[in-house]
C-alpha atoms as a PDB file:
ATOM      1  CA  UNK A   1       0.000   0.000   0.000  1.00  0.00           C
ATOM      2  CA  UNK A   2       1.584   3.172  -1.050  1.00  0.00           C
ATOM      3  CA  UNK A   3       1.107   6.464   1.259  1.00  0.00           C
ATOM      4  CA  UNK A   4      -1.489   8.345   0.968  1.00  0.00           C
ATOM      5  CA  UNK A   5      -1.041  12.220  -0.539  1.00  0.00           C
ATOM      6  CA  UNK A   6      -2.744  13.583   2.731  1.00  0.00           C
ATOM      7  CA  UNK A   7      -5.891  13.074   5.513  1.00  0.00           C
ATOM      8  CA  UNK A   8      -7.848  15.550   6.640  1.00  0.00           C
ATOM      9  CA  UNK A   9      -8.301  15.051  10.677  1.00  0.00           C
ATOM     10  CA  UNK A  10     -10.053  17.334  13.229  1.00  0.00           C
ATOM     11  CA  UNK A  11      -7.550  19.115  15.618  1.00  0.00           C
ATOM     12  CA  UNK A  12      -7.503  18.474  19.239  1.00  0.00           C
ATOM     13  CA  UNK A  13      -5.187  20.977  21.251  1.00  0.00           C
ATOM     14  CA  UNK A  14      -2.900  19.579  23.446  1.00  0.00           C
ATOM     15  CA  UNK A  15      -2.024  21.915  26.630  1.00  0.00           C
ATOM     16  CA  UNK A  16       0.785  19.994  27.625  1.00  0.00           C
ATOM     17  CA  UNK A  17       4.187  21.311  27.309  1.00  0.00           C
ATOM     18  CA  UNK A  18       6.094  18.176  27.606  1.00  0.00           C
ATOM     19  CA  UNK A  19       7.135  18.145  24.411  1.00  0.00           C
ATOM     20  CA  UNK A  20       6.020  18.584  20.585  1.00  0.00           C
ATOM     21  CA  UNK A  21       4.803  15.484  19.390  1.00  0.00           C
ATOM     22  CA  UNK A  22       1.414  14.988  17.837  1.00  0.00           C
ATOM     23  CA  UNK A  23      -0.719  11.813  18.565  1.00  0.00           C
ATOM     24  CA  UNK A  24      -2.731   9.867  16.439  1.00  0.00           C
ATOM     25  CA  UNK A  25      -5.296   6.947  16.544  1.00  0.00           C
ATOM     26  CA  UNK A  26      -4.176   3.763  15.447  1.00  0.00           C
ATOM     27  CA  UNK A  27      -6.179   3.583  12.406  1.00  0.00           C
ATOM     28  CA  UNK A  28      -5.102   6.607  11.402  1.00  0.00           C
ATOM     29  CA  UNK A  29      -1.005   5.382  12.183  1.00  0.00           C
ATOM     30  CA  UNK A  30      -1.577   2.716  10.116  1.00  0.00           C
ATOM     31  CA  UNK A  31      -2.791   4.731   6.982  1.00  0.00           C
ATOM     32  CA  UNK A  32       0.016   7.252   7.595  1.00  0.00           C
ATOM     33  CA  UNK A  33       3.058   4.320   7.555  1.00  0.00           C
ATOM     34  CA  UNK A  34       1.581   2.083   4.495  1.00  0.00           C
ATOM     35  CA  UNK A  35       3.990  -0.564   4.050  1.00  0.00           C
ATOM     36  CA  UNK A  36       6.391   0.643   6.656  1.00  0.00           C
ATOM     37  CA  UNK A  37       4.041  -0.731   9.758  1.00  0.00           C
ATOM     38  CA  UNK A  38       6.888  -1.594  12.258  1.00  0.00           C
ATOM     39  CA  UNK A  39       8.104   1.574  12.796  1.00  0.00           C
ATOM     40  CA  UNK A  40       7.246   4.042  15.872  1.00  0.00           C
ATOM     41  CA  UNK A  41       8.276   7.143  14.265  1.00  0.00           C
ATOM     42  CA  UNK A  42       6.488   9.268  11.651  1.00  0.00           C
ATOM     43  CA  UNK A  43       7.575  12.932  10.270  1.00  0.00           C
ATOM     44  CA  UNK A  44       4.725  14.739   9.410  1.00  0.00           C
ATOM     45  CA  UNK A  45       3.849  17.875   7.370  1.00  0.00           C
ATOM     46  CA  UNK A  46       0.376  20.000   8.705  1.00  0.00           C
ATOM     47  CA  UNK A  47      -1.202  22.548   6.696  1.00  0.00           C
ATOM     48  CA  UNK A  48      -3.591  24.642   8.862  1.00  0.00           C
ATOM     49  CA  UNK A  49      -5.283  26.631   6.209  1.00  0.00           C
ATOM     50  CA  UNK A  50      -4.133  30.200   5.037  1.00  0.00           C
ATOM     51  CA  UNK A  51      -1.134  28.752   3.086  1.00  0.00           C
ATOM     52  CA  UNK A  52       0.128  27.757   7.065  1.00  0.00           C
ATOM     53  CA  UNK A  53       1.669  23.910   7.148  1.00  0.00           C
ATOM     54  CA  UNK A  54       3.659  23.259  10.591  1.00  0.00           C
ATOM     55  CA  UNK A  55       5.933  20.126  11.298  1.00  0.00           C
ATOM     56  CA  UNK A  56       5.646  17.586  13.633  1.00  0.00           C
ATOM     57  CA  UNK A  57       6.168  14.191  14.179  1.00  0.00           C
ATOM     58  CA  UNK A  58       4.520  10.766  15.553  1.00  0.00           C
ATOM     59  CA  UNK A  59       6.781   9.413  17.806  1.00  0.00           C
ATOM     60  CA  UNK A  60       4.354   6.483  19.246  1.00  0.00           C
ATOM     61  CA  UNK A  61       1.641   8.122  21.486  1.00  0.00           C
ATOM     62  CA  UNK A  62      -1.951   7.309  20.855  1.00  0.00           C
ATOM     63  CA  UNK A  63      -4.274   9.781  21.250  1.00  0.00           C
ATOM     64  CA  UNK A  64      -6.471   9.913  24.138  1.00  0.00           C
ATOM     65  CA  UNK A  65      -9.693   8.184  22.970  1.00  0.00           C
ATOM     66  CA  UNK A  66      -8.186   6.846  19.763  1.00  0.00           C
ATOM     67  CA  UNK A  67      -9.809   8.391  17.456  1.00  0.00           C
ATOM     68  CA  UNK A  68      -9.232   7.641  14.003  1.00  0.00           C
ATOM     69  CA  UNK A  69     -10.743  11.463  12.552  1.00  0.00           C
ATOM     70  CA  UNK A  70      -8.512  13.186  15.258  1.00  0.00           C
ATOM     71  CA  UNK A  71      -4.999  14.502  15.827  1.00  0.00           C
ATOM     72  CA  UNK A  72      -3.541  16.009  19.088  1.00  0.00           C
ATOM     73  CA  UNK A  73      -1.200  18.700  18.519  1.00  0.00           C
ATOM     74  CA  UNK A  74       0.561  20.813  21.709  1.00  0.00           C
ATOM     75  CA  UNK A  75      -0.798  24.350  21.661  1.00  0.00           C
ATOM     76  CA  UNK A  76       3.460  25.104  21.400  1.00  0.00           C
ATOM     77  CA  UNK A  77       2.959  24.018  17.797  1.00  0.00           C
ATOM     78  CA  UNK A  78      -0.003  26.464  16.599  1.00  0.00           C
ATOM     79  CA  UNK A  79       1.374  29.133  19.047  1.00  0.00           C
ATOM     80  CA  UNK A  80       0.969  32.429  16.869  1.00  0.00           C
ATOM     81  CA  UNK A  81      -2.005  31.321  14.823  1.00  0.00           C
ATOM     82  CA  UNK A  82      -5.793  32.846  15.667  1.00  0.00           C
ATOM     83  CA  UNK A  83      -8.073  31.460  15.100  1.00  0.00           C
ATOM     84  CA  UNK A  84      -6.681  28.101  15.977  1.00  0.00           C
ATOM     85  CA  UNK A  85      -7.720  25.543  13.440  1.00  0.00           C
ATOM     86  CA  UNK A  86     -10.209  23.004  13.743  1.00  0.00           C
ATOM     87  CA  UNK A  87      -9.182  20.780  10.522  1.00  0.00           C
ATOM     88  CA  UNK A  88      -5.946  19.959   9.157  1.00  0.00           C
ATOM     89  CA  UNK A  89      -4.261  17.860   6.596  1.00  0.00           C
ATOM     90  CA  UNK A  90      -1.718  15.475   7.442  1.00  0.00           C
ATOM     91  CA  UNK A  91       0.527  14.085   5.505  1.00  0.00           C
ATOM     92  CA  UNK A  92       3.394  11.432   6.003  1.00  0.00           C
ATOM     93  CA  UNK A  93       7.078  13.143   4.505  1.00  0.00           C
ATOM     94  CA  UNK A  94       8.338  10.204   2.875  1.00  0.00           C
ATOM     95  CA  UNK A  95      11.948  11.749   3.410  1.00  0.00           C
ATOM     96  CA  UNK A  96      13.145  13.926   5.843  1.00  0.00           C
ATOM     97  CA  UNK A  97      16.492  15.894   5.629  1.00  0.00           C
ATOM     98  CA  UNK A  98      19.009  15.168   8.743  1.00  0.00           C
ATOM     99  CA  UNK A  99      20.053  18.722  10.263  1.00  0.00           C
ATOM    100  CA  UNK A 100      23.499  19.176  10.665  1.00  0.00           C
ATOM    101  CA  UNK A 101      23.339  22.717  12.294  1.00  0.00           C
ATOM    102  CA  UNK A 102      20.135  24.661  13.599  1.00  0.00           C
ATOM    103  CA  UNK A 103      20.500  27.791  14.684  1.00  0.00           C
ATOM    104  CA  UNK A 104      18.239  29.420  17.019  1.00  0.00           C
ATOM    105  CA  UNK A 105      18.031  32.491  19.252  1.00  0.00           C
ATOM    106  CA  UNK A 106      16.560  33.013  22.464  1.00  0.00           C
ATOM    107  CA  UNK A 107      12.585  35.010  22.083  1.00  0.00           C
ATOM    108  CA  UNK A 108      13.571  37.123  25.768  1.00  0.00           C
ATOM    109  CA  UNK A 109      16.586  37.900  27.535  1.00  0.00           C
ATOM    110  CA  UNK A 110      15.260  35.614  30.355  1.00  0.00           C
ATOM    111  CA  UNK A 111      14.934  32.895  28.091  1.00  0.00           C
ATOM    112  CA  UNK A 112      18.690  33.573  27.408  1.00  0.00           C
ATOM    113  CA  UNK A 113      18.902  33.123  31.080  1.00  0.00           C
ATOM    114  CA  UNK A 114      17.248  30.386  31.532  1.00  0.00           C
ATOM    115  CA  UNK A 115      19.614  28.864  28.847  1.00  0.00           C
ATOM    116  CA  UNK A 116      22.397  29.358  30.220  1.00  0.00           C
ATOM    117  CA  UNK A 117      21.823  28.362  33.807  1.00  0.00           C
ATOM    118  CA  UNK A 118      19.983  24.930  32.868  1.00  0.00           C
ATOM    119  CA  UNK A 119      22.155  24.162  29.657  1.00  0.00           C
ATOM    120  CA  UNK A 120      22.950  20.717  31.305  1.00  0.00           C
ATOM    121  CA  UNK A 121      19.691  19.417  31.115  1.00  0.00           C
ATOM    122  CA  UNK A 122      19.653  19.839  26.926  1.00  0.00           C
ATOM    123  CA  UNK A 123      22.942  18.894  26.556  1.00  0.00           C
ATOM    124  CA  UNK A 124      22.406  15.614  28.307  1.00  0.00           C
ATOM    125  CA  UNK A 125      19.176  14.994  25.964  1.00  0.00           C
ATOM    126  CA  UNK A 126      16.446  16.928  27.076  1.00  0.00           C
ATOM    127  CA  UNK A 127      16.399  18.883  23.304  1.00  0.00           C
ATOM    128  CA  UNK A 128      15.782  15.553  21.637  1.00  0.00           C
ATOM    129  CA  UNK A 129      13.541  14.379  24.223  1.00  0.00           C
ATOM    130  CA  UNK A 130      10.904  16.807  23.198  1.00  0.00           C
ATOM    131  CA  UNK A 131      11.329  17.754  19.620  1.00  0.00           C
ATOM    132  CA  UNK A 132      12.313  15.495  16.511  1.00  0.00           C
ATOM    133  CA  UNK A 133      11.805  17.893  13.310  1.00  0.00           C
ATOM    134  CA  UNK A 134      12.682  21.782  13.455  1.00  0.00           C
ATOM    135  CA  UNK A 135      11.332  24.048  10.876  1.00  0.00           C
ATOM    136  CA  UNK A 136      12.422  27.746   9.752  1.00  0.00           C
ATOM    137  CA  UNK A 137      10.901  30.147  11.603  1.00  0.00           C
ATOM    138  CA  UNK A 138       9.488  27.904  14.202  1.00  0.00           C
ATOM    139  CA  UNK A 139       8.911  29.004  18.010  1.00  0.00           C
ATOM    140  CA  UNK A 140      10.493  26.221  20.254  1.00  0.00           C
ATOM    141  CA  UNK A 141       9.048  25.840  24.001  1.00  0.00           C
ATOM    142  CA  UNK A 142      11.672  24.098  25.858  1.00  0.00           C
ATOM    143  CA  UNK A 143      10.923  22.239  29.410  1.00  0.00           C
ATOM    144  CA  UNK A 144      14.106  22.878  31.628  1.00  0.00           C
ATOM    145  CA  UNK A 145      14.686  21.774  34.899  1.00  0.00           C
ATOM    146  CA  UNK A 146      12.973  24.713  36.797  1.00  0.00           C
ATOM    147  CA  UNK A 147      10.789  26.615  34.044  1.00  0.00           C
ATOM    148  CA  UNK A 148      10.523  26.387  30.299  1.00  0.00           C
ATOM    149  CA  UNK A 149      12.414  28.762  27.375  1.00  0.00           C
ATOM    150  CA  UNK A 150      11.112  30.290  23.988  1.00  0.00           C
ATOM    151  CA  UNK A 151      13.227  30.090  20.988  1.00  0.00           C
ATOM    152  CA  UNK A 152      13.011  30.929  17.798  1.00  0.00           C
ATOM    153  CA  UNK A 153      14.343  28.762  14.937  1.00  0.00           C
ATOM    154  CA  UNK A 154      16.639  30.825  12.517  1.00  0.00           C
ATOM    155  CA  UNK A 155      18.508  28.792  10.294  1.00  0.00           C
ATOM    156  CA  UNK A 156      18.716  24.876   9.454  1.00  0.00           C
ATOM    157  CA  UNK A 157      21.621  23.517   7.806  1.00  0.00           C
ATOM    158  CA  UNK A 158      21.897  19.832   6.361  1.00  0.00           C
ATOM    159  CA  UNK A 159      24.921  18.231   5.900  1.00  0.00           C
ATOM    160  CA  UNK A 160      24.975  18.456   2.316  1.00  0.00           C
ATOM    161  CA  UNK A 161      28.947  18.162   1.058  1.00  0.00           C
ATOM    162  CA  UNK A 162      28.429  20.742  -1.803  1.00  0.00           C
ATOM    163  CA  UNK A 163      30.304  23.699  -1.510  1.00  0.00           C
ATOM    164  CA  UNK A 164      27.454  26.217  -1.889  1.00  0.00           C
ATOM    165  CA  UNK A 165      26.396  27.145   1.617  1.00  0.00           C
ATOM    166  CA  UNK A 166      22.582  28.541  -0.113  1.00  0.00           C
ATOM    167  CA  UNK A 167      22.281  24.379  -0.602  1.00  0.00           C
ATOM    168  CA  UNK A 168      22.860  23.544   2.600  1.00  0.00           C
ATOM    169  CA  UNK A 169      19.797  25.336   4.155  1.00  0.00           C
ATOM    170  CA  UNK A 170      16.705  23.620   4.430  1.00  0.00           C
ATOM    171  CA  UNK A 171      12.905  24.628   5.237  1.00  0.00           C
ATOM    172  CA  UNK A 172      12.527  21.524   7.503  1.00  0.00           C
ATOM    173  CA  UNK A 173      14.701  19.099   8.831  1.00  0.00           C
ATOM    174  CA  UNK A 174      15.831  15.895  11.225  1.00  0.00           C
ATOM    175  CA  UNK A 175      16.982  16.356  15.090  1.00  0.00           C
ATOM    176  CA  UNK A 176      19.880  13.769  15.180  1.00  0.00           C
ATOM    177  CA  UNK A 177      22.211  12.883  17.855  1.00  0.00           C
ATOM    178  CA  UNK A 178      25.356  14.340  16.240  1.00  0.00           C
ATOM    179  CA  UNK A 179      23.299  17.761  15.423  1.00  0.00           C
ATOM    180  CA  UNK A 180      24.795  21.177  16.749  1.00  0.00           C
ATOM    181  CA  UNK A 181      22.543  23.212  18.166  1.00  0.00           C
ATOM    182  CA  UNK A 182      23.530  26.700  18.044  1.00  0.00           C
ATOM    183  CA  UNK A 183      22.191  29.402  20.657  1.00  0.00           C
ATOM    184  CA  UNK A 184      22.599  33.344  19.532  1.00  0.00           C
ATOM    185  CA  UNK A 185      23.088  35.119  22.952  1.00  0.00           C
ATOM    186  CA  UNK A 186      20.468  37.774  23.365  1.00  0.00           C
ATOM    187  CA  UNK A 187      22.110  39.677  26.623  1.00  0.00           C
ATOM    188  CA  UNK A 188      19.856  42.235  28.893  1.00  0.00           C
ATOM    189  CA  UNK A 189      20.985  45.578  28.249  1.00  0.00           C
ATOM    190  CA  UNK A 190      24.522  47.022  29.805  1.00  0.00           C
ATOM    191  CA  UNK A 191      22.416  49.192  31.925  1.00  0.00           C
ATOM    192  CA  UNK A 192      19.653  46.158  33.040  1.00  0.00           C
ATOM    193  CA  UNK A 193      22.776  43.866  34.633  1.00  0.00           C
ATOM    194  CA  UNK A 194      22.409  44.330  38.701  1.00  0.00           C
ATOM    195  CA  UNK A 195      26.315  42.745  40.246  1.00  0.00           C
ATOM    196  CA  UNK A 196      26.179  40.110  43.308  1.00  0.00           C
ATOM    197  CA  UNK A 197      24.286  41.582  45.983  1.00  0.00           C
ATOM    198  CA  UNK A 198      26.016  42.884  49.598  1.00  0.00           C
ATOM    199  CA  UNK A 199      26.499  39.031  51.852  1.00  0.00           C
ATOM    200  CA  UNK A 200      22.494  38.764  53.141  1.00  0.00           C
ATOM    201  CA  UNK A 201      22.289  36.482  56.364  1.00  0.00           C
ATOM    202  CA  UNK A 202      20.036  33.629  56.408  1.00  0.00           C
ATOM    203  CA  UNK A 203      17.342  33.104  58.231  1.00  0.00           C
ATOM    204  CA  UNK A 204      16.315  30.049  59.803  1.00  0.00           C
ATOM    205  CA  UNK A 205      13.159  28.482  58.305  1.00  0.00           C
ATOM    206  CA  UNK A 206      10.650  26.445  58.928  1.00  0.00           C
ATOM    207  CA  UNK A 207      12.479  23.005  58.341  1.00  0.00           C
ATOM    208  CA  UNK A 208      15.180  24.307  60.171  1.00  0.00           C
ATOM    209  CA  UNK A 209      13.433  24.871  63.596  1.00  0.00           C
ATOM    210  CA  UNK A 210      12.633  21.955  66.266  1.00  0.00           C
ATOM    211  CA  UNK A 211       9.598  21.693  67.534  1.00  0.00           C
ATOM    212  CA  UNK A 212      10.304  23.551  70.761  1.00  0.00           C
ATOM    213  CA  UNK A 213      10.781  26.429  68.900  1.00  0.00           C
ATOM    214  CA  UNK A 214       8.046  25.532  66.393  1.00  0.00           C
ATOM    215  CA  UNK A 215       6.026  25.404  69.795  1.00  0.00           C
ATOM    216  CA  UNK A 216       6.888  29.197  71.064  1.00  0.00           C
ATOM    217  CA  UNK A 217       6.266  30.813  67.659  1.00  0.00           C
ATOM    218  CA  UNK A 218       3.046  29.025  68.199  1.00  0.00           C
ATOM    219  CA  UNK A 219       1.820  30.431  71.115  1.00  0.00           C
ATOM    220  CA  UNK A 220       3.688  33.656  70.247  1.00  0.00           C
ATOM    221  CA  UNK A 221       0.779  33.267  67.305  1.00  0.00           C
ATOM    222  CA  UNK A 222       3.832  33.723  64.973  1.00  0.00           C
ATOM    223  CA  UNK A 223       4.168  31.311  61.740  1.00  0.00           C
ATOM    224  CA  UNK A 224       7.018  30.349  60.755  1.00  0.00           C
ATOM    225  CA  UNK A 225       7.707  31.161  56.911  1.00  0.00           C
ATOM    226  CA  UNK A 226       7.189  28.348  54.516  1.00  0.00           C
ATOM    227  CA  UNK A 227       9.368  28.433  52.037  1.00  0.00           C
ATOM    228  CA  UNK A 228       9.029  25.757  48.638  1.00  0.00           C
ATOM    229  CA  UNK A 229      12.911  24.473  47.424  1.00  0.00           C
ATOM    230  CA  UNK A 230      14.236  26.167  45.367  1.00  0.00           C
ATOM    231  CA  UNK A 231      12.727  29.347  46.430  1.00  0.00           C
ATOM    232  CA  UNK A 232      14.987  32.669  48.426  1.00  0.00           C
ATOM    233  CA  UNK A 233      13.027  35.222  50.104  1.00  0.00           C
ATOM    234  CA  UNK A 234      14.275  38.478  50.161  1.00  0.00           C
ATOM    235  CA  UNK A 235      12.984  41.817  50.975  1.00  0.00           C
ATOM    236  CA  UNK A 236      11.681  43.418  47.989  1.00  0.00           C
ATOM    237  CA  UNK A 237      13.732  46.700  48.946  1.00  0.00           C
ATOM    238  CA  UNK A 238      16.859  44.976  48.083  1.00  0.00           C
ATOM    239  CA  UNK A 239      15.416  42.890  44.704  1.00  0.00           C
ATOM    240  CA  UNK A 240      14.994  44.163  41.340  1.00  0.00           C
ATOM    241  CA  UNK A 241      11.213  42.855  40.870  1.00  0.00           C
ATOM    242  CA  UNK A 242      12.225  42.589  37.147  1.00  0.00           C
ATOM    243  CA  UNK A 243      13.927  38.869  37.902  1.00  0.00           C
ATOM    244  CA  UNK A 244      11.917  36.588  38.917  1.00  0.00           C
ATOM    245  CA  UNK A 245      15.800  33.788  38.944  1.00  0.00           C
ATOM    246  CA  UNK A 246      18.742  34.681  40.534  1.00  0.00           C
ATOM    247  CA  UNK A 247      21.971  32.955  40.779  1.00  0.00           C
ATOM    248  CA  UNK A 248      22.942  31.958  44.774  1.00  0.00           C
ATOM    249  CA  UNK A 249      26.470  31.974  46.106  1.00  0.00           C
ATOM    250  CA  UNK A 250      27.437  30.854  49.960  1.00  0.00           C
ATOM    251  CA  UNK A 251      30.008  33.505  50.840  1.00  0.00           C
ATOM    252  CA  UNK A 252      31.559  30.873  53.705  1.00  0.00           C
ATOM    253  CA  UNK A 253      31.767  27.657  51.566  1.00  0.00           C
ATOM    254  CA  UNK A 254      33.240  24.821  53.665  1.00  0.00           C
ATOM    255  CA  UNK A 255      34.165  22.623  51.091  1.00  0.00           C
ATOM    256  CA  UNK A 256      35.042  23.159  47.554  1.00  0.00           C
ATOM    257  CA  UNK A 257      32.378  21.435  46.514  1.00  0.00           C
ATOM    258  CA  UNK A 258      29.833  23.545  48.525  1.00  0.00           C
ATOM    259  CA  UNK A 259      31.150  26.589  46.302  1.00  0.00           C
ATOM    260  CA  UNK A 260      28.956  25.497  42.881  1.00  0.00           C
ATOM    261  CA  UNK A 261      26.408  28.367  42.194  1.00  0.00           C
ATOM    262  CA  UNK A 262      22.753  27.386  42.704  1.00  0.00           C
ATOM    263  CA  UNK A 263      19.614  28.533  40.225  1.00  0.00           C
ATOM    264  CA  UNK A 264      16.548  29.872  42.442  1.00  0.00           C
ATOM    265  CA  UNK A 265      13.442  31.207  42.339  1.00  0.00           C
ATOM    266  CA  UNK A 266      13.184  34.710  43.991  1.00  0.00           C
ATOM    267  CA  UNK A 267      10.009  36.072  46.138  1.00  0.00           C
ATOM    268  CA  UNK A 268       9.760  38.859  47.551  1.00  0.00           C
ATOM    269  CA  UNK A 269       8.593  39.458  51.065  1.00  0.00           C
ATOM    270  CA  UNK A 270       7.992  42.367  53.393  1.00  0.00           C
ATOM    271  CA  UNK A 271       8.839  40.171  56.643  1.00  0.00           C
ATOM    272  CA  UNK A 272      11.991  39.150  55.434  1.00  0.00           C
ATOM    273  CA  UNK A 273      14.296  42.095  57.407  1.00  0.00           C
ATOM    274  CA  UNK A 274      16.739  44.006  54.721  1.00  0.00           C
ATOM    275  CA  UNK A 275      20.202  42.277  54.713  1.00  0.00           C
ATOM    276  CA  UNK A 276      18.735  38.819  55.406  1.00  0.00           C
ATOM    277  CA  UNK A 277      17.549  36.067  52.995  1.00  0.00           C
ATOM    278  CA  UNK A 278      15.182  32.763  54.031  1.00  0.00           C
ATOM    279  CA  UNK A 279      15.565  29.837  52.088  1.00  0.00           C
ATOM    280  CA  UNK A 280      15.347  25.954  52.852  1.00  0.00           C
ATOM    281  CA  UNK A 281      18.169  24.525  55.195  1.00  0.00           C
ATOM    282  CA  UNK A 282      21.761  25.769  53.934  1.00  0.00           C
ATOM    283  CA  UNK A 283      24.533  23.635  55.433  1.00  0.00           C
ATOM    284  CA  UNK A 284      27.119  25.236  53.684  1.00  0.00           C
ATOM    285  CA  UNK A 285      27.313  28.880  55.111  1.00  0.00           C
ATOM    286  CA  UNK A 286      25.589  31.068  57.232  1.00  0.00           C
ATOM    287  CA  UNK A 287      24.990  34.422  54.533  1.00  0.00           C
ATOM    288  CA  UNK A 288      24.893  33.914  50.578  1.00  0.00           C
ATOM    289  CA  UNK A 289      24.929  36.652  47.933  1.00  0.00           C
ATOM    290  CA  UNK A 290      22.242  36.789  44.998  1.00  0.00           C
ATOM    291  CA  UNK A 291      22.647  37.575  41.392  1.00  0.00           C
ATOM    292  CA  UNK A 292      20.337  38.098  38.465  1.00  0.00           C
ATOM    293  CA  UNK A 293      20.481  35.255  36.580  1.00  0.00           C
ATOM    294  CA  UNK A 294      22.890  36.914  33.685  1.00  0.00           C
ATOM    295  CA  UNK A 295      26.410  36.324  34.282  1.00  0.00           C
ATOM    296  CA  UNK A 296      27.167  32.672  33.188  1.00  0.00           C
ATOM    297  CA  UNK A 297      29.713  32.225  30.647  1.00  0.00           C
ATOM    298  CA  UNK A 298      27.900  31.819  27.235  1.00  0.00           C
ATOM    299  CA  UNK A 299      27.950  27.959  25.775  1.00  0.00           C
ATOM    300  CA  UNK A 300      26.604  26.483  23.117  1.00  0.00           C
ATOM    301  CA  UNK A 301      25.972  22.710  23.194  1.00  0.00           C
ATOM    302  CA  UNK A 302      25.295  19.550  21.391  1.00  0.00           C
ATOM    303  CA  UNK A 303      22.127  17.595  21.119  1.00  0.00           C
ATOM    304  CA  UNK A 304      23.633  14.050  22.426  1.00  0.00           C
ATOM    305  CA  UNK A 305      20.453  11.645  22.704  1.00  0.00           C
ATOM    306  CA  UNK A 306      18.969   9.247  20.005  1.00  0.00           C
ATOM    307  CA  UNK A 307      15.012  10.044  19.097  1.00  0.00           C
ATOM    308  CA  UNK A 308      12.717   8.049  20.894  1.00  0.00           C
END
């Protein structure tokens, strides 16, 4: 059975942000792979009407009641278009291009940020975990450890040998393990970058109290401040309200180890005295010193994990 030219399914929006596969019933699967029934991935081409076609691929997942007329696509992929369809056609790319370079840039300097300070988690797969094909012009939301990034897709380059460099770029192309993703920087302005704060004391917090003391703050009729990990209060006199992340440093580091510069979440809060921070229990140091989250060394990384 030879592939069929295209189906026209109704459009069921995923708000999931996992990642940016579509999924399909099985009927539909089986239609879509023709002779090629034993495999578990599927590139995909999706015009939306108004001369709009996205990229996506199949990468196993059933849809939710398996249904054979429908396609689930995360609301990441028709970010940008309003209305949002209700009807598509699908069609199965019989060949796909592998990238050999994409180039992408950052949508906000706090995406930039976020890049930089969670890096690890795409270099050690999370890129390919939750994308396959990349497109021109495409808006990329990427899950990181603590929050998730917007990028924009510049440039795709496949890994053509001719000499002309115009060949070489392609509309739409193949995530691979050997591909080299390459982040533009897109700094805050000279004027925007706040240096390490003045040493801030901790203060003890909730986990770090027994429950004698948990007891007199009780019938003091005083709560003790919860505080999620992850998180540093500070008082909001001292704290740019502009960034929401902030690098952490202990200023008295016992061990070398102990030194390594932790990503947080920052919240303001009046009870938090000026010079003092509260944050979970901090074994390393008794003060720390906070820094918007825009002074790590730029990197640029490679995607190193095979499609599932």
């Amino acid at each position: 059975m030879t592939k069929p030219l295209s189906i026209k399914l109704r459009v069921r929006v995923k708000n999931e942000r996992d990642n940016l596969f579509v999924r399909l019933g099985e009927r539909t699967v089986k239609d879509l792979l023709g002779d090629d029934r034993g495999n578990s991935f599927l590139p995909l081409s999706i015009a939306c009407g108004d001369d709009t076609t996205v990229y996506a691929s199949w990468n196993g997942g059933i849809s939710e009641h398996d249904d054979d007329d429908t396609i689930e696509i995360p609301s990441a992929l028709l970010s940008g278009l309003s209305p949002l369809p209700t009807m598509v056609e699908v069609k199965a790319l019989t060949s796909i291009v592998p990238c050999a370079k994409v180039h992408v840039e950052p949508i906000s300097p706090k995406d930039w940020e976020l890049l930089q300070c969670d890096s690890e988690v795409l270099q050690k797969g999370g890129f390919l975990q939750q994308v396959s094909l990349v497109y021109a012009k495409q808006k990329l939301c990427l899950k990181l450890e603590n929050d998730w990034a917007e990028l924009l897709v510049n440039r795709i380059e496949s890994s053509s040998h001719d000499d002309d460099e115009d060949d070489k770029i392609v509309i739409c192309g193949l995530l691979r393990q050997d591909t080299e993703v390459i982040i533009a920087p897109r700094s805050r302005e000279t004027k925007d970058i706040v240096d390490w704060s003045l040493p801030l004391s901790l203060i003890p917090s909730q986990d770090d109290w027994d429950d004698a003391m948990l007891q007199l703050h009780k019938t003091m009729k005083l709560e003790p401040l919860p505080l999620a990990p992850g998180c540093v209060l500070v008082n909001e006199k001292i704290w740019n309200p502009n960034y929401s992340w902030a690098l952490l440093e202990p200023c008295e580091a016992q061990e070398e180890e102990d030194q390594k510069r932790l990503l947080v979440r920052v919240i303001c809060n009046k009870s938090i005295p000026e010079g003092n921070a509260g944050m979970e229990p901090c074994h390393c140091a008794n003060s720390l010193q906070l820094a918007p989250a825009v002074s790590v060394k730029n990197q640029f990384f490679h995607a190193n994990s095979e499609i599932m």
